[in-house]
C-alpha atoms as a PDB file:
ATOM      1  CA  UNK A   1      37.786   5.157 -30.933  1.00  0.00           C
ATOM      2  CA  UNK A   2      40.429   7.839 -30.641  1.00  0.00           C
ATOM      3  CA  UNK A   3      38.117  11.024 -30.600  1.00  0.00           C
ATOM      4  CA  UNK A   4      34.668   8.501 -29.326  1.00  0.00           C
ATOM      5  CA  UNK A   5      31.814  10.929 -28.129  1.00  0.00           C
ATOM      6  CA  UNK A   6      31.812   8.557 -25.174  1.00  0.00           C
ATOM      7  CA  UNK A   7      35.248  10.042 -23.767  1.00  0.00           C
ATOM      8  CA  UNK A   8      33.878  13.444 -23.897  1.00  0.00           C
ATOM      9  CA  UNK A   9      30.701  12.411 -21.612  1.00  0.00           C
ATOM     10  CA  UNK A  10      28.373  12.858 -24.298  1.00  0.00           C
ATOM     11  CA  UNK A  11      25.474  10.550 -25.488  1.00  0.00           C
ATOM     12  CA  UNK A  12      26.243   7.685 -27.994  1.00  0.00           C
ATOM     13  CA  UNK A  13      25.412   9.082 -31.185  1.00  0.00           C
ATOM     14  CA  UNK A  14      24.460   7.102 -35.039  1.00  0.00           C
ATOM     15  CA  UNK A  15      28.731   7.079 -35.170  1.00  0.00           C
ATOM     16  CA  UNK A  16      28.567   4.568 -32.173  1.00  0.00           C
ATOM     17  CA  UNK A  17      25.290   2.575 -32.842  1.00  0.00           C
ATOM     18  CA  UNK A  18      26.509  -1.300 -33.423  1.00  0.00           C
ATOM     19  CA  UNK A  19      29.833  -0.803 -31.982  1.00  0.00           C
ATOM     20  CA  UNK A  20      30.562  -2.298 -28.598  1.00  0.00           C
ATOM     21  CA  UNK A  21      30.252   0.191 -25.933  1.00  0.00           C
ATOM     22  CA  UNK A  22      31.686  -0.038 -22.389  1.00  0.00           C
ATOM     23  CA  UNK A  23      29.069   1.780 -20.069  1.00  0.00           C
ATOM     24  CA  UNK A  24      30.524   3.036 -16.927  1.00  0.00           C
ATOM     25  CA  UNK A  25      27.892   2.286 -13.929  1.00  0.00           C
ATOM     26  CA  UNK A  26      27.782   5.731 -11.827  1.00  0.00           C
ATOM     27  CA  UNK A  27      25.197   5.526  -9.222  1.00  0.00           C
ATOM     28  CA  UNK A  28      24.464   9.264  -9.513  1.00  0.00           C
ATOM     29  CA  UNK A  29      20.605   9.619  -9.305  1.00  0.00           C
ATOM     30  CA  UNK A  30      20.816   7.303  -6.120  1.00  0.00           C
ATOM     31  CA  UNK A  31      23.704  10.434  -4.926  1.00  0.00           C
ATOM     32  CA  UNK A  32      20.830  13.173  -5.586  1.00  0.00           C
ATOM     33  CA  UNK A  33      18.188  11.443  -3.983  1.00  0.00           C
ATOM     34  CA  UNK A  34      20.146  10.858  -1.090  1.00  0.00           C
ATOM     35  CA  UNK A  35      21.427  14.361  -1.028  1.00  0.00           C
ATOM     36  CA  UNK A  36      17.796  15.250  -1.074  1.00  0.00           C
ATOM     37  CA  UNK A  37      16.352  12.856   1.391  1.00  0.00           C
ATOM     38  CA  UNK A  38      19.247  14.647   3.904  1.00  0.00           C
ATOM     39  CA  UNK A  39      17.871  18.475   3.042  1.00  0.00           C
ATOM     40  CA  UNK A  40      14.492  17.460   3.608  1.00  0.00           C
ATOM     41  CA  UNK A  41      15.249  15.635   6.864  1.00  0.00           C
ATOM     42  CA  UNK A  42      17.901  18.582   8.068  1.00  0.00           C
ATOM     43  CA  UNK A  43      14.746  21.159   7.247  1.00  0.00           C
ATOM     44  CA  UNK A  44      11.823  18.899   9.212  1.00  0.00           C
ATOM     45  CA  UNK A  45      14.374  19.122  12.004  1.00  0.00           C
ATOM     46  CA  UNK A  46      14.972  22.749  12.047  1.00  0.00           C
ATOM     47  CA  UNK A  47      11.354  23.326  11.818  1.00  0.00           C
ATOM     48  CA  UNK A  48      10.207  21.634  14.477  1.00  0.00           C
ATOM     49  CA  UNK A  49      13.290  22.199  16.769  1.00  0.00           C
ATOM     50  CA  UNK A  50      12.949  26.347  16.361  1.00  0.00           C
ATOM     51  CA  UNK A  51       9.546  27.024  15.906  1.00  0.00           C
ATOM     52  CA  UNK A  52       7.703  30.181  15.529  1.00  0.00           C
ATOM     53  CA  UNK A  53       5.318  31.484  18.684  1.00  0.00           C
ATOM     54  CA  UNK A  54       1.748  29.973  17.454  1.00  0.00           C
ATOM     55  CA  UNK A  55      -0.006  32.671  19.897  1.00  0.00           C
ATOM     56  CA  UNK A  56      -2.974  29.684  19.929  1.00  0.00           C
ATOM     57  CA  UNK A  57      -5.276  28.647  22.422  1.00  0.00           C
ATOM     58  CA  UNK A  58      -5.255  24.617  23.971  1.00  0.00           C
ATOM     59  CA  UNK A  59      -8.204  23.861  25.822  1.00  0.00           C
ATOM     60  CA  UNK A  60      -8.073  21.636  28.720  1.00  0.00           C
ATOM     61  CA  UNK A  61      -9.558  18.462  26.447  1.00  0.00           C
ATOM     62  CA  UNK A  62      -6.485  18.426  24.786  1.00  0.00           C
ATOM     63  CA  UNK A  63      -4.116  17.208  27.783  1.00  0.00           C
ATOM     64  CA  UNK A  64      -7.300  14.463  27.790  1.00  0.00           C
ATOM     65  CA  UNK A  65      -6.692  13.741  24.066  1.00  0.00           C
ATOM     66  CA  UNK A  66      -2.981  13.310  24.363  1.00  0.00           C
ATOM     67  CA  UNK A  67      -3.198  11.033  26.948  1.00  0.00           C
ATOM     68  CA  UNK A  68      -5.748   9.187  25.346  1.00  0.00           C
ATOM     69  CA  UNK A  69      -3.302   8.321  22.240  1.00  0.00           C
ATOM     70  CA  UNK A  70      -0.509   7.499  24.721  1.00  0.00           C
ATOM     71  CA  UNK A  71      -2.487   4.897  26.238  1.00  0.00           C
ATOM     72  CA  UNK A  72      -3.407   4.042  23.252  1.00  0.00           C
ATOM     73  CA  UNK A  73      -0.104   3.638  21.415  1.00  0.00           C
ATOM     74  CA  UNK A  74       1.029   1.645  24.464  1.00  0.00           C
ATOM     75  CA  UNK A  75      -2.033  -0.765  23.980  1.00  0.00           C
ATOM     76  CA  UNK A  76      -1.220  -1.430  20.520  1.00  0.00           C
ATOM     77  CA  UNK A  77       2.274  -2.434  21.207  1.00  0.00           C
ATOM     78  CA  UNK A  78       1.768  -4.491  24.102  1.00  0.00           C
ATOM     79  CA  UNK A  79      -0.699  -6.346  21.855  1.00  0.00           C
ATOM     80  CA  UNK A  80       1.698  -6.499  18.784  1.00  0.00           C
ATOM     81  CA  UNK A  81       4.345  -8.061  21.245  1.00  0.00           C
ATOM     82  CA  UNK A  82       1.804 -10.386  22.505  1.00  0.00           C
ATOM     83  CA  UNK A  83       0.835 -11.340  19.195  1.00  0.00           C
ATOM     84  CA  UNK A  84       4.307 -11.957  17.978  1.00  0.00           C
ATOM     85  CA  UNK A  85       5.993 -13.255  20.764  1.00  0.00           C
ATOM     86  CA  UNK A  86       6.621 -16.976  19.571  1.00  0.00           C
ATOM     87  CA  UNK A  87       8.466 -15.403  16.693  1.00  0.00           C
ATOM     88  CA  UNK A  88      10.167 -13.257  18.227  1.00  0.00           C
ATOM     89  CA  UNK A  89      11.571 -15.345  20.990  1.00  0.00           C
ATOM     90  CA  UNK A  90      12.019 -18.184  18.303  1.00  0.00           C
ATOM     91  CA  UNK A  91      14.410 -15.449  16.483  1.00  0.00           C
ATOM     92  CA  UNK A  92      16.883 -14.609  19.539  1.00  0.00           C
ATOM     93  CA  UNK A  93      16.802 -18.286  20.382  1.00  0.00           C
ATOM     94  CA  UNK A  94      18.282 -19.567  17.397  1.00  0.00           C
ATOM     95  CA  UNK A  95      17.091 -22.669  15.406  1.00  0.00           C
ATOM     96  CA  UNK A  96      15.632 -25.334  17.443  1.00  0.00           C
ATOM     97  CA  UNK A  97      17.757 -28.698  18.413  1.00  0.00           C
ATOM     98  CA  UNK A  98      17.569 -31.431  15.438  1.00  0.00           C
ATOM     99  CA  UNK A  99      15.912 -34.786  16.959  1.00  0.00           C
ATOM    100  CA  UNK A 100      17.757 -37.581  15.716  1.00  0.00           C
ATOM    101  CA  UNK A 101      15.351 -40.643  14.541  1.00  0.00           C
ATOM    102  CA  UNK A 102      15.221 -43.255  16.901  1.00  0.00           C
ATOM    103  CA  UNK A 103      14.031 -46.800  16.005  1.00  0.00           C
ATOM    104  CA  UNK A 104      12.715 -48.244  18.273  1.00  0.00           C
ATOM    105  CA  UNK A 105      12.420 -52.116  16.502  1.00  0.00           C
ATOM    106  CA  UNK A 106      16.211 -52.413  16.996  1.00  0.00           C
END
């Protein structure tokens, strides 16, 4: 395979059907769609950490609204830690002490 299409970094061709191919693995799509998760974060960021003047008016009932989903965010995670409390506390504790069988006919 002196001259193989394969060295040059083109696509196997009929002259390497049925011959043995080594594939090399690259993990390149996973590099662009990294690459582009990390532009579209970097650009999210800058938007909302320089934004333009929005010359808009907030009415009083907004303050009222906002604090109406803080309360109730912090509702629904005081609930979701009450509801999941066994299993989390089971979790940091580690896996409960093995009770050895005791017979009590001896």
């Amino acid at each position: 395979m002196g001259n193989s299409p394969l060295k040059k970094g083109l696509p196997p061709s009929k002259a390497t059907l049925g011959k043995e191919v080594k594939m090399r693995y690259t993990p390149y799509p996973m590099k662009r769609v990294r690459n582009f998760l990390g532009l579209a974060a970097s650009v999210i960021i800058l938007v909302l950490v320089f934004p333009r003047s929005a010359h808009a008016y907030v009415d009083p009932g907004t303050g009222s609204y906002v604090l109406q989903i803080v309360i109730a965010g912090i509702a629904a995670a005081s609930f979701s830690l009450k509801l999941f409390w066994g299993r989390i506390r089971a979790y940091f504790s580690g896996p409960p002490p093995k009770q050895e069988d005791t017979d009590s006919d001896e």
